[in-house]
Protein backbone atom coordinates (compact mmCIF):
# COMPACT_ATOMS: atom_id res chain seq x y z
CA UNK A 1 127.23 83.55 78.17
CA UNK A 2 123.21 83.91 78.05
CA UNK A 3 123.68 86.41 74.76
CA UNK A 4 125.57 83.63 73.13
CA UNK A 5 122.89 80.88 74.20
CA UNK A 6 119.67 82.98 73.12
CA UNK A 7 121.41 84.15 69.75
CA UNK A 8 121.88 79.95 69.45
CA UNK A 9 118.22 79.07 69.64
CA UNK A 10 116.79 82.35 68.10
CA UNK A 11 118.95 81.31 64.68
CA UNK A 12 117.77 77.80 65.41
CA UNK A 13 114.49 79.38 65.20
CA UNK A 14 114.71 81.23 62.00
CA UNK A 15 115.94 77.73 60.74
CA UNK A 16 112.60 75.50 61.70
CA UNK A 17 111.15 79.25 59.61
CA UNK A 18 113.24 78.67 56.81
CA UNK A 19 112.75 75.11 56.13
CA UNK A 20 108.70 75.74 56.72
CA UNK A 21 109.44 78.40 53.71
CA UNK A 22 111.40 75.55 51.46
CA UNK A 23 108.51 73.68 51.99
CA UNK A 24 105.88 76.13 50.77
CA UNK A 25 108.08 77.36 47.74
CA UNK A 26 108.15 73.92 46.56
CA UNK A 27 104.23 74.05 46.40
CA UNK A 28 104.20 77.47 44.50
CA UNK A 29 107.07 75.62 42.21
CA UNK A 30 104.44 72.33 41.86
CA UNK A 31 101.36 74.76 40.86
CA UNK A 32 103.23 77.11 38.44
CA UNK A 33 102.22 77.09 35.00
CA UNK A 34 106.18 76.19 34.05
CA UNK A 35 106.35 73.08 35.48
CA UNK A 36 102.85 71.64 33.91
CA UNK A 37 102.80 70.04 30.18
CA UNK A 38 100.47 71.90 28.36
CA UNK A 39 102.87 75.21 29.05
CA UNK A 40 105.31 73.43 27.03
CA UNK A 41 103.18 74.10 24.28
CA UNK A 42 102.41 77.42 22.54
CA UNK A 43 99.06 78.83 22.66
CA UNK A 44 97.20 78.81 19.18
CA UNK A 45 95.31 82.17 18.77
CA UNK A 46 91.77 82.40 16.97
CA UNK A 47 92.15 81.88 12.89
CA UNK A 48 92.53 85.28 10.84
CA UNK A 49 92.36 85.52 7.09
CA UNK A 50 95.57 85.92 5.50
CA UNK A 51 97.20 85.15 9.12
CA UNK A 52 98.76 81.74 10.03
CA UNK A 53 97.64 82.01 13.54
CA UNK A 54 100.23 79.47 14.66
CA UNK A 55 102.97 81.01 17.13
CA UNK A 56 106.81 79.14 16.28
CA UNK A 57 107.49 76.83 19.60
CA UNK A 58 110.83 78.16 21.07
CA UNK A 59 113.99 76.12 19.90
CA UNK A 60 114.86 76.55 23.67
CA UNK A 61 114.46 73.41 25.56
CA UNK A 62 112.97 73.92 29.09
CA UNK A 63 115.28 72.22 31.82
CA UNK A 64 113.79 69.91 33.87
CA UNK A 65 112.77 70.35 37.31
CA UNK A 66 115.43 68.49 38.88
CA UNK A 67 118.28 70.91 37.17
CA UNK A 68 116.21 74.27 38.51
CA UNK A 69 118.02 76.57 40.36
CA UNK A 70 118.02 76.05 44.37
CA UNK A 71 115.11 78.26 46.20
CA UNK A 72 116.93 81.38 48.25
CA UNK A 73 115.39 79.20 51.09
CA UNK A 74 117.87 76.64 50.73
CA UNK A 75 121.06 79.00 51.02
CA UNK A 76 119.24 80.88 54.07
CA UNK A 77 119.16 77.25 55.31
CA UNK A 78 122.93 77.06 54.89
CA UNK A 79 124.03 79.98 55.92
CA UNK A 80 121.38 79.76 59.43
CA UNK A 81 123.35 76.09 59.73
CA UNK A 82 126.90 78.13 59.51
CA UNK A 83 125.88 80.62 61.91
CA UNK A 84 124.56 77.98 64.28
CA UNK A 85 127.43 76.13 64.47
CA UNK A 86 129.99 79.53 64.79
CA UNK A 87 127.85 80.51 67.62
CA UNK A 88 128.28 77.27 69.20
CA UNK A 89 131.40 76.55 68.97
CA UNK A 90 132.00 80.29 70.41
CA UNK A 91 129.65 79.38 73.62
CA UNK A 92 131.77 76.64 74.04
CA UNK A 93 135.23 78.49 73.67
CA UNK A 94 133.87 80.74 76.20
CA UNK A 95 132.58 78.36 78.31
CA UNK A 96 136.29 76.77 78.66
CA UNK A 97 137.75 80.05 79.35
CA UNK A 98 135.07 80.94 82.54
CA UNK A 99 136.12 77.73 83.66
CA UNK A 100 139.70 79.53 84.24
CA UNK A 101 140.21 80.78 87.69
CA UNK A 102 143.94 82.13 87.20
CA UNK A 103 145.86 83.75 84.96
CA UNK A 104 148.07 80.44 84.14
CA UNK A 105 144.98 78.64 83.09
CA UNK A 106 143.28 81.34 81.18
CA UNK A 107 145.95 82.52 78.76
CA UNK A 108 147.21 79.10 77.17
CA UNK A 109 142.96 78.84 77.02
CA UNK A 110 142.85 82.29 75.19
CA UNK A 111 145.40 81.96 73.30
CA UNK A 112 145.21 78.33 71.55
CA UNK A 113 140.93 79.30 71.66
CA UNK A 114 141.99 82.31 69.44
CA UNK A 115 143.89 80.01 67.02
CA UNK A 116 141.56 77.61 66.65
CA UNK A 117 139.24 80.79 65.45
CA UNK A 118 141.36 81.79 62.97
CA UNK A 119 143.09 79.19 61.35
CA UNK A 120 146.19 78.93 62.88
CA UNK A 121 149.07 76.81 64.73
CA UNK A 122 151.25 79.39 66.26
CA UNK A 123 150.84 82.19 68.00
CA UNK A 124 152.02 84.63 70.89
CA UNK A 125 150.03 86.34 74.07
CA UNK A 126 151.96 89.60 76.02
CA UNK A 127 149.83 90.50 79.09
CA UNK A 128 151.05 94.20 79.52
CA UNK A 129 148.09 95.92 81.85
CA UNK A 130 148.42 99.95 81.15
CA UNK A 131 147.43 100.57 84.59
CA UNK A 132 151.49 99.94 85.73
CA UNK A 133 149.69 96.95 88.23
CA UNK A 134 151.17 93.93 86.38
CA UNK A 135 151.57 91.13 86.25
CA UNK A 136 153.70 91.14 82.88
CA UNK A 137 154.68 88.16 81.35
CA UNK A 138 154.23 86.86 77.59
CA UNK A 139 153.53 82.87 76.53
CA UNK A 140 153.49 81.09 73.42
CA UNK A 141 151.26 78.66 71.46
CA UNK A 142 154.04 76.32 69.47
CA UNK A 143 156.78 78.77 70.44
CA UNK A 144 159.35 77.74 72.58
CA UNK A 145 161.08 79.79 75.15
CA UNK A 146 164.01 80.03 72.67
CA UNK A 147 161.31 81.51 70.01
CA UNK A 148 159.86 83.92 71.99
CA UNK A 149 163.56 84.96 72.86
CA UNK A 150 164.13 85.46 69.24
CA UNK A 151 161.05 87.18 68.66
CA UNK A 152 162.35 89.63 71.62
CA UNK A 153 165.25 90.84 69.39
CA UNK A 154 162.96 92.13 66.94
CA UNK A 155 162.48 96.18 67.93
CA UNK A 156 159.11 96.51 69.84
CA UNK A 157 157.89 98.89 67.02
CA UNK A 158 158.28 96.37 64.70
CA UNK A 159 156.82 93.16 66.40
CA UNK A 160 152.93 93.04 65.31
CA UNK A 161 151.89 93.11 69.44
CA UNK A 162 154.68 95.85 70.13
CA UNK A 163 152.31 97.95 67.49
CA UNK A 164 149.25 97.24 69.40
CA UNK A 165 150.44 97.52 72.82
CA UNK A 166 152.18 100.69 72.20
CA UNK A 167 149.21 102.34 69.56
CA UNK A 168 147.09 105.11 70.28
CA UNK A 169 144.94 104.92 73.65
CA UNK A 170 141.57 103.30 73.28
CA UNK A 171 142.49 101.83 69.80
CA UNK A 172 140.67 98.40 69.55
CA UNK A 173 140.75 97.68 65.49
CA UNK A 174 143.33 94.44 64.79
CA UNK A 175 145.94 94.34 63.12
CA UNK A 176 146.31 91.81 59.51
CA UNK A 177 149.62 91.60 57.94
CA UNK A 178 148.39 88.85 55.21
CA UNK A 179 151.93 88.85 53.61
CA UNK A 180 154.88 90.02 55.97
CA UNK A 181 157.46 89.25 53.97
CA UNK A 182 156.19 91.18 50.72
CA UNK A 183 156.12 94.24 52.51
CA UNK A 184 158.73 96.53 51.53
CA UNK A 185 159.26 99.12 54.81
CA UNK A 186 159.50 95.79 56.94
CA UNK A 187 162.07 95.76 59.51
CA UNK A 188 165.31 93.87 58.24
CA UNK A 189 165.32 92.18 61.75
CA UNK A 190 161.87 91.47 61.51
CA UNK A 191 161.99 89.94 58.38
CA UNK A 192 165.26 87.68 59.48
CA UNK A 193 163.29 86.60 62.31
CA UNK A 194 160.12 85.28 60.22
CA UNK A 195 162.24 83.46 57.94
CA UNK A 196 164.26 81.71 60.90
CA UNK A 197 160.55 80.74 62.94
CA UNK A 198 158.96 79.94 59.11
CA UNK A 199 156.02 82.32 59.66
CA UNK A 200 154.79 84.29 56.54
CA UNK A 201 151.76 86.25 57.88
CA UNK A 202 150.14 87.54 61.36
CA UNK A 203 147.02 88.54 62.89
CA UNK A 204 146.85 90.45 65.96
CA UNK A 205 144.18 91.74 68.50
CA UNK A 206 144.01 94.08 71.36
CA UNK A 207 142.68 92.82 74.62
CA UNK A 208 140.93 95.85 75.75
CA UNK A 209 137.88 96.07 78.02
CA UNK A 210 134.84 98.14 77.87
CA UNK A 211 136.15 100.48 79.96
CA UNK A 212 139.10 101.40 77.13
CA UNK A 213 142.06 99.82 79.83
CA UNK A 214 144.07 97.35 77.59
CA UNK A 215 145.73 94.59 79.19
CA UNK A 216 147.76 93.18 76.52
CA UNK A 217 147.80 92.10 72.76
CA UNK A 218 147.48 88.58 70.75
CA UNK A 219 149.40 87.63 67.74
CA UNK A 220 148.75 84.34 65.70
CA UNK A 221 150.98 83.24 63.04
CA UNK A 222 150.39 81.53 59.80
CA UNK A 223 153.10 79.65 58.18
CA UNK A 224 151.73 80.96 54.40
CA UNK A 225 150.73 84.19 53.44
CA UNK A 226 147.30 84.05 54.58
CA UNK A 227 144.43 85.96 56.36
CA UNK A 228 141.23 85.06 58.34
CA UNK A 229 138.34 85.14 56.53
CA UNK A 230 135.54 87.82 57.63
CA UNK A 231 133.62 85.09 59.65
CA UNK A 232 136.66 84.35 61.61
CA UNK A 233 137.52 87.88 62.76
CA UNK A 234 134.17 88.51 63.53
CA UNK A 235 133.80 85.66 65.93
CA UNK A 236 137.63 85.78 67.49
CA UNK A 237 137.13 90.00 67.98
CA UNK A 238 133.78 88.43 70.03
CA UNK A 239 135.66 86.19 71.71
CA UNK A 240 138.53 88.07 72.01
CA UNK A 241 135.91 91.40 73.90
CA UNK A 242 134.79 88.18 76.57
CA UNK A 243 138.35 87.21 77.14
CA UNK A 244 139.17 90.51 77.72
CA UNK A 245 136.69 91.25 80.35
CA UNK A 246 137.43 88.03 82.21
CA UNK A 247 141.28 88.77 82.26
CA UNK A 248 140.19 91.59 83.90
CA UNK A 249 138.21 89.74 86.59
CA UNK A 250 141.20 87.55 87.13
CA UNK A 251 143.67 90.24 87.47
CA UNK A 252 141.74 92.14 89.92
CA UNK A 253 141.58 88.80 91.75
CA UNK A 254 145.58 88.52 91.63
CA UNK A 255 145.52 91.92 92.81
CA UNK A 256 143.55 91.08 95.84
CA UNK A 257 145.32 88.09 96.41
CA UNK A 258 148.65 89.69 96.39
CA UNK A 259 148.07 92.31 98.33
CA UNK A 260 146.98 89.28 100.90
CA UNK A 261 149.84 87.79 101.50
CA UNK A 262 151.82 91.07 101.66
CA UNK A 263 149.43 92.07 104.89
CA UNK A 264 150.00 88.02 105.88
CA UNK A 265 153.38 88.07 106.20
CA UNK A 266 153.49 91.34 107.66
CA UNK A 267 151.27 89.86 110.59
CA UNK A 268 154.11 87.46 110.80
CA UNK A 269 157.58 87.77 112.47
CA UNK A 270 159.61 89.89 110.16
CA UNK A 271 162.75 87.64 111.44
CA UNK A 272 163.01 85.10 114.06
CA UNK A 273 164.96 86.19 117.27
CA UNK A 274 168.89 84.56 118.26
CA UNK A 275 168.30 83.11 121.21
CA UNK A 276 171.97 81.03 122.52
CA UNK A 277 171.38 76.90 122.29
CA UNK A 278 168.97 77.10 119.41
CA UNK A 279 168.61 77.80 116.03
CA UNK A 280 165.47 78.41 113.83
CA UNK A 281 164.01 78.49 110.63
CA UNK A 282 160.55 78.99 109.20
CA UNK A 283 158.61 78.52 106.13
CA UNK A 284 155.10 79.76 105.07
CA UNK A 285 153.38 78.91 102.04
CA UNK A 286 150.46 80.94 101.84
CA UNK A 287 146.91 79.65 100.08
CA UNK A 288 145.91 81.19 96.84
CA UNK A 289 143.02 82.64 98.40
CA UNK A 290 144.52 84.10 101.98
CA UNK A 291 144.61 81.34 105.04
CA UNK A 292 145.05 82.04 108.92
CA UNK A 293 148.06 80.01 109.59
CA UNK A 294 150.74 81.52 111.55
CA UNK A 295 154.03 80.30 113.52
CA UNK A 296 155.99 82.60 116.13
CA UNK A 297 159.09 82.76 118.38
CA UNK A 298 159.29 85.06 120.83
CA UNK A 299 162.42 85.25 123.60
CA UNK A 300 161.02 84.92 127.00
CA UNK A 301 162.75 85.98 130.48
CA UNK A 302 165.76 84.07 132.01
CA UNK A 303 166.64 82.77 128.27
CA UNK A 304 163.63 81.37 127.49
CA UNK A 305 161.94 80.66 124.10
CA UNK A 306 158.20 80.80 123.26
CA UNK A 307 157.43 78.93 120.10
CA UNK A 308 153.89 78.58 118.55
CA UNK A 309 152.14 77.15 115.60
CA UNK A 310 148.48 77.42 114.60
CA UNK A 311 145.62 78.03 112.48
CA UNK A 312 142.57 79.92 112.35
CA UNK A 313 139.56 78.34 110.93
CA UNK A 314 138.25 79.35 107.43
CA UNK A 315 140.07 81.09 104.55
CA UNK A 316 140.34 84.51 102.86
CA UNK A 317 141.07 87.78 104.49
CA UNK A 318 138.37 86.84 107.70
CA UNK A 319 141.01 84.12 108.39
CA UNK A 320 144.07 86.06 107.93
CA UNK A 321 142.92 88.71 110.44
CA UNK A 322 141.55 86.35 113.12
CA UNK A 323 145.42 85.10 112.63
CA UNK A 324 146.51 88.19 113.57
CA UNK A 325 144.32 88.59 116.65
CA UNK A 326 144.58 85.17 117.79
CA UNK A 327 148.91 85.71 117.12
CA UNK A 328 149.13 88.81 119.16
CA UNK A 329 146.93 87.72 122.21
CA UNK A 330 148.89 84.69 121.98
CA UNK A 331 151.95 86.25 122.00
CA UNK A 332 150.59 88.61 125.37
CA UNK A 333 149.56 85.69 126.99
CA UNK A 334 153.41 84.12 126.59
CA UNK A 335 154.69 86.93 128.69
CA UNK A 336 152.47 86.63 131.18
CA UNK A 337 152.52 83.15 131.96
CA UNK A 338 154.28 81.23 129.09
CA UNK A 339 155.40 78.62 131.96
CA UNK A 340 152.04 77.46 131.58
CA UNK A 341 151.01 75.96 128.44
CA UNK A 342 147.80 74.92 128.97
CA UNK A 343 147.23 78.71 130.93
CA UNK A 344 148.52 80.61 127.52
CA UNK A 345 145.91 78.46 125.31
CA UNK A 346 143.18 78.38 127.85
CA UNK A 347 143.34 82.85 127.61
CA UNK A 348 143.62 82.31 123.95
CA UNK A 349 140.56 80.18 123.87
CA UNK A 350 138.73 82.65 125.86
CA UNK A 351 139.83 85.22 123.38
CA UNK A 352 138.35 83.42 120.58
CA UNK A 353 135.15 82.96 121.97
CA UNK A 354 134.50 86.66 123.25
CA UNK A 355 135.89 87.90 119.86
CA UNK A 356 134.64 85.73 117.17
CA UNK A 357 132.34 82.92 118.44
CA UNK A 358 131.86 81.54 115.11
CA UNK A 359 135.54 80.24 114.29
CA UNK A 360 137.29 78.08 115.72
CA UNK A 361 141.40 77.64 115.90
CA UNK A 362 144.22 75.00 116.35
CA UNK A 363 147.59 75.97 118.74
CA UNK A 364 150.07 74.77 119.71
CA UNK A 365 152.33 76.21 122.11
CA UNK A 366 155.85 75.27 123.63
CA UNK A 367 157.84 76.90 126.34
CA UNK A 368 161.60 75.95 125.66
CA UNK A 369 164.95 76.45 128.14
CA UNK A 370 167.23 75.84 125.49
CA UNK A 371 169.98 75.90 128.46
CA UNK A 372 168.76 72.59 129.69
CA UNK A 373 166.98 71.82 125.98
CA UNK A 374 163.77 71.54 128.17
CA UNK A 375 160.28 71.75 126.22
CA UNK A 376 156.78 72.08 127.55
CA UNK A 377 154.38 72.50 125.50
CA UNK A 378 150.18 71.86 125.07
CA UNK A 379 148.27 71.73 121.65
CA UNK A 380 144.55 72.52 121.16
CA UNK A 381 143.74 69.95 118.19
CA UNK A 382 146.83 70.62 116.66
CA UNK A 383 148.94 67.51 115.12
CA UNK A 384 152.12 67.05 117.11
CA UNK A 385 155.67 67.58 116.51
CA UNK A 386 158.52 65.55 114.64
CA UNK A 387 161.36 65.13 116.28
CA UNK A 388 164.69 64.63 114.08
CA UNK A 389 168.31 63.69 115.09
CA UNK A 390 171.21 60.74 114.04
CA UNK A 391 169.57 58.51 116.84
CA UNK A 392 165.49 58.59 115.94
CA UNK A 393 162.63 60.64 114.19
CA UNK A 394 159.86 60.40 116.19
CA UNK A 395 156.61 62.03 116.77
CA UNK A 396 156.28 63.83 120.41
CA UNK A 397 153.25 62.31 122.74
CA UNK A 398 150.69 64.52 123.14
CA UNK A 399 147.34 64.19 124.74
CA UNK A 400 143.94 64.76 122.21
CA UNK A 401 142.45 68.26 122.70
CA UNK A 402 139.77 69.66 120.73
CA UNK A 403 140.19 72.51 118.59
CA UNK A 404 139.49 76.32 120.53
CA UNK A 405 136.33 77.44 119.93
CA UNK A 406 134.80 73.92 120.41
CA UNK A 407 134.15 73.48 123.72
CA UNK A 408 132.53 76.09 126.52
CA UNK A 409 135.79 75.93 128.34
CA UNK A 410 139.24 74.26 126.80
CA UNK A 411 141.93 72.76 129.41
CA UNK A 412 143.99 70.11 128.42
CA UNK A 413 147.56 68.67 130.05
CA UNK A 414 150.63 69.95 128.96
CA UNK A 415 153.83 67.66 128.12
CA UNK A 416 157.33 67.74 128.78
CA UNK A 417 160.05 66.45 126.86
CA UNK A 418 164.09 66.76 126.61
CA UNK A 419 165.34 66.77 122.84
CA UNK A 420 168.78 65.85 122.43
CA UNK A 421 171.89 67.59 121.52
CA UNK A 422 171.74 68.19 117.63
CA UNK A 423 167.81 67.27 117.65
CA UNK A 424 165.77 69.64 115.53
CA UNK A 425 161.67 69.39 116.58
CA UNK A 426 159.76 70.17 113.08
CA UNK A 427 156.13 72.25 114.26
CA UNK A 428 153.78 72.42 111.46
CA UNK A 429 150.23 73.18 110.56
CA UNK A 430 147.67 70.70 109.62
CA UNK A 431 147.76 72.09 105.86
CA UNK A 432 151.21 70.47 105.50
CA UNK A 433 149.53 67.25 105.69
CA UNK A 434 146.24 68.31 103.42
CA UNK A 435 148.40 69.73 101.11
CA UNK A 436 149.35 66.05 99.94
CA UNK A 437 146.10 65.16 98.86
CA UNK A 438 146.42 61.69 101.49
CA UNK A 439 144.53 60.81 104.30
CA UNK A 440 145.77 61.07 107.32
CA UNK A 441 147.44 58.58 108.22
CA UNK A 442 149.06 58.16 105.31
CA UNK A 443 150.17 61.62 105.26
CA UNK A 444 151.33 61.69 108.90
CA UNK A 445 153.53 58.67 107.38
CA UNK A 446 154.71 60.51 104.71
CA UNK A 447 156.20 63.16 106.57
CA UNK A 448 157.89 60.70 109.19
CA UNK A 449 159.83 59.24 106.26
CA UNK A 450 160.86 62.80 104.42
CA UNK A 451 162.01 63.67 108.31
CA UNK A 452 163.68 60.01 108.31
CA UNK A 453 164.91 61.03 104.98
CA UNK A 454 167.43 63.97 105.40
CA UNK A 455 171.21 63.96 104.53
CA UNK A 456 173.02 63.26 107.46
CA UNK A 457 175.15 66.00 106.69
CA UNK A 458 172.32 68.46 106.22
CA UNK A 459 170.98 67.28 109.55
CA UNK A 460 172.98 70.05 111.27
CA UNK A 461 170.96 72.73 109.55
CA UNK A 462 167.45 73.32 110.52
CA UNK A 463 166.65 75.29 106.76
CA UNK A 464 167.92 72.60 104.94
CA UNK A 465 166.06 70.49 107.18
CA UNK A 466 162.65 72.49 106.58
CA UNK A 467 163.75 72.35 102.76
CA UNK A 468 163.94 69.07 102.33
CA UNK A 469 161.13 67.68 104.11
CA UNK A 470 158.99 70.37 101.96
CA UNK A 471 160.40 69.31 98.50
CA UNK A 472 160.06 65.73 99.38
CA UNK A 473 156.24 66.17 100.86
CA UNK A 474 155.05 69.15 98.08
CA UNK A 475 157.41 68.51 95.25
CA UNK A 476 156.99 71.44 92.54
CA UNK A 477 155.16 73.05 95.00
CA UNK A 478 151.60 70.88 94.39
CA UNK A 479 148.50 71.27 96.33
CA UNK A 480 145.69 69.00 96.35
CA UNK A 481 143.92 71.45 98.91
CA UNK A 482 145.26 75.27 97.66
CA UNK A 483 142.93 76.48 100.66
CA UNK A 484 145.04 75.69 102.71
CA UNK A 485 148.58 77.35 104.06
CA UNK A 486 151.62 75.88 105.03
CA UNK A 487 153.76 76.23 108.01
CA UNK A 488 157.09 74.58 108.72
CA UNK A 489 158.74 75.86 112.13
CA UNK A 490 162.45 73.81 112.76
CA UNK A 491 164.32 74.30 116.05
CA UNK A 492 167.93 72.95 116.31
CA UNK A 493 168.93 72.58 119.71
CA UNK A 494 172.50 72.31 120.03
């Protein structure tokens, strides 16, 4: 980006140059002998006998100065102006794509940047990393899905990106087809293809970086025979080398990030334990970036059930492992004395502080006997639980703890409370409720009335349950806070 801004003001330089050289060529032009008078007359040489000394005026007429051919100052001023204005509208292109911060957002950006570059209204973007990583997917500027379906039928080796992304190793040059359909060797399926989408000529580009990997290929489309001009594909190849190198940035970032939330959810239960008089189910949305919520059930002596929610402060893989940590000690500290509540979090508090002083946590934990659908549970600045059923849907009393990690020493009273028979109590982290975008009140509102808001008949299933209140509170899956994870922990008691 700081290339692109200096090469702006050193041609705006050379302009201020070239108009202070207009300016001194039109003095040289005002003292010349050809524009004064007396050089429209011929000089008359001494008198000679037998001579006429008088030299025949030229029947040419001069021009006059207005009509005189433009100084070359002028057309270096013209062509400084077009280079000024290609080199900003490529800082701003680029600009707009390092805004980008996933792939989603960065190849509709390349892609319709790239058209505007080149002249054109359609076009097509296959992101095919060689390294075997992925992701793979292909998108379309003015294409439908139906198009790029029909483009699919064409053979690969015949497609103008299929050329590219299969082509020799290292190959960067583009690819012009200024007239597809006059070409004779053209693919008959090709050519039934470009007459069914109306396109009449292509232009594609490798997406390579400077270290020779290729991640994929872009194709633009021109309804006429046609061809970008050698301006054009000199600015989209420039263009096209920065896009290139931040698609890599972004991938390695997806890499990152998926290999995150595989080591997340393997922190988590791989499946939640049948335990007789209650049923379970869970749901974790993960953050973008990695987050340290966690949920857990664990079966307990004499029948019991151990259920916990919580979150570990921060975000990023520093969060997900102090979720692990703080998820196993919890989970030690159950077995021990998960009677207790406020004993389990108090250990886990101490935990925290002896292990990483600098974060701090929310928990919740409840001690169930589903036999006599008996709960006890305490929370450490955690938001309490929903209870759902025919009768009510009502949030469970709780007392107001601070966070762990907060105070020098964390002890807080538990509560008991008997659900009914075909009750469900909804657990949850507090990034169900930021996830809305709401304040908090509002949000803890919301939630009451997608709880309030299930089927009757679906009432008898705790994953329906979890799947409604999620659809109703995060429809499409929106996040107004993506830092955030999600946890959703429903317990059916029947």
């Amino acid at each position: 980006m700081l290339d692109i801004a200096l090469l702006v003001r050193v041609h705006v330089d050379a302009l201020i140059v070239a108009q202070n050289d207009r300016g001194v060529c039109d003095a040289i032009r005002r003292n010349s002998p050809v524009g004064k008078p007396e050089a429209m007359s011929a000089r008359h040489l001494p008198k000679m006998a037998g001579i006429n000394p008088t030299v025949p005026v030229s029947t040419h007429t001069p021009e006059p100065l207005t009509t005189v051919p433009p100084a070359p100052a002028a057309f270096l001023q013209d062509r400084l102006a077009g280079w000024v204005s290609d080199l900003t509208t490529l800082h701003e292109l680029t600009e707009r794509l390092a805004g980008t911060h996933t792939l989603d957002t960065a190849l509709p950006e390349l892609l319709s940047a790239g058209a505007a570059l080149v002249g054109a209204r359609r076009g097509l973007l296959a992101l095919e990393p060689d390294d075997g990583r992925g992701p793979h997917t292909t998108i379309g500027l003015g294409l439908g899905h139906a198009d790029l379906g029909v483009i699919e039928t064409v053979p690969r080796a015949a497609t103008p990106h299929g050329r590219v992304l299969d082509g020799p190793p290292g190959a960067t040059a583009p690819l012009s087809t200024p007239d597809l359909l006059a070409e004779a060797d053209l693919d008959p399926r090709h050519r039934e293809v470009a007459e069914q989408l109306g396109y009449a000529a292509s232009y594609a580009l490798p997406l390579a970086c400077r270290s020779g990997a290729r991640l994929g290929a872009a194709v633009w489309f021109y309804d006429e025979p046609a061809e970008p001009l050698e301006r054009q594909q000199h600015l989209v190849g420039l263009y096209g080398r920065y896009a290139a190198e931040h698609l890599a940035r972004l991938l390695e970032l997806e890499h990152a990030r998926s290999d995150l939330a595989v080591i997340a959810e393997e922190l988590l239960p791989s499946r939640l334990p049948r335990v007789p008089g209650v049923r379970l189910a869970a749901r974790h949305r993960p953050a973008p970036g990695g987050g340290g919520d966690w949920y857990d059930a664990l079966p307990l002596p004499d029948g019991a059930l151990g259920l916990s929610v919580g979150a570990a402060g921060g975000s990023g893989p520093g969060a997900t492992a102090a979720m692990g940590r703080l998820r196993s000690g919890l989970r030690a500290y159950a077995v021990m004395e998960g009677e207790d509540p406020v004993a389990v979090l108090s250990d886990l508090e101490l935990l925290l502080r002896l292990t990483e002083p600098a974060r701090t946590a929310t928990a919740l934990f409840a001690y169930c006997e589903p036999a006599l659908r008996r709960v006890v549970l305490a929370g450490a600045g955690h938001a309490p639980p929903l209870v759902v059923g025919d009768r009510r849907t009502a949030f469970v009393e709780t007392t107001v703890s601070a966070p762990l990690g907060m105070l020098a020493c964390w002890e807080a009273p538990s509560v008991e409370f008997t659900p009914e028979s075909g009750e469900t109590v909804l657990l949850y982290t507090d990034g169900l409720l930021r996830r809305t975008g709401d304040s908090t009140d509002r949000a803890f509102a919301r939630l009451h009335a997608a709880a309030a808001g299930v089927p009757r008949a679906a009432r008898r299933d705790p994953e329906a349950i979890a799947d409604h209140v999620l659809r109703t509170l995060l429809p499409g899956n929106t996040s107004a806070d993506p830092t955030d994870d999600v946890v959703l922990l429903a317990v059916r008691f029947d």
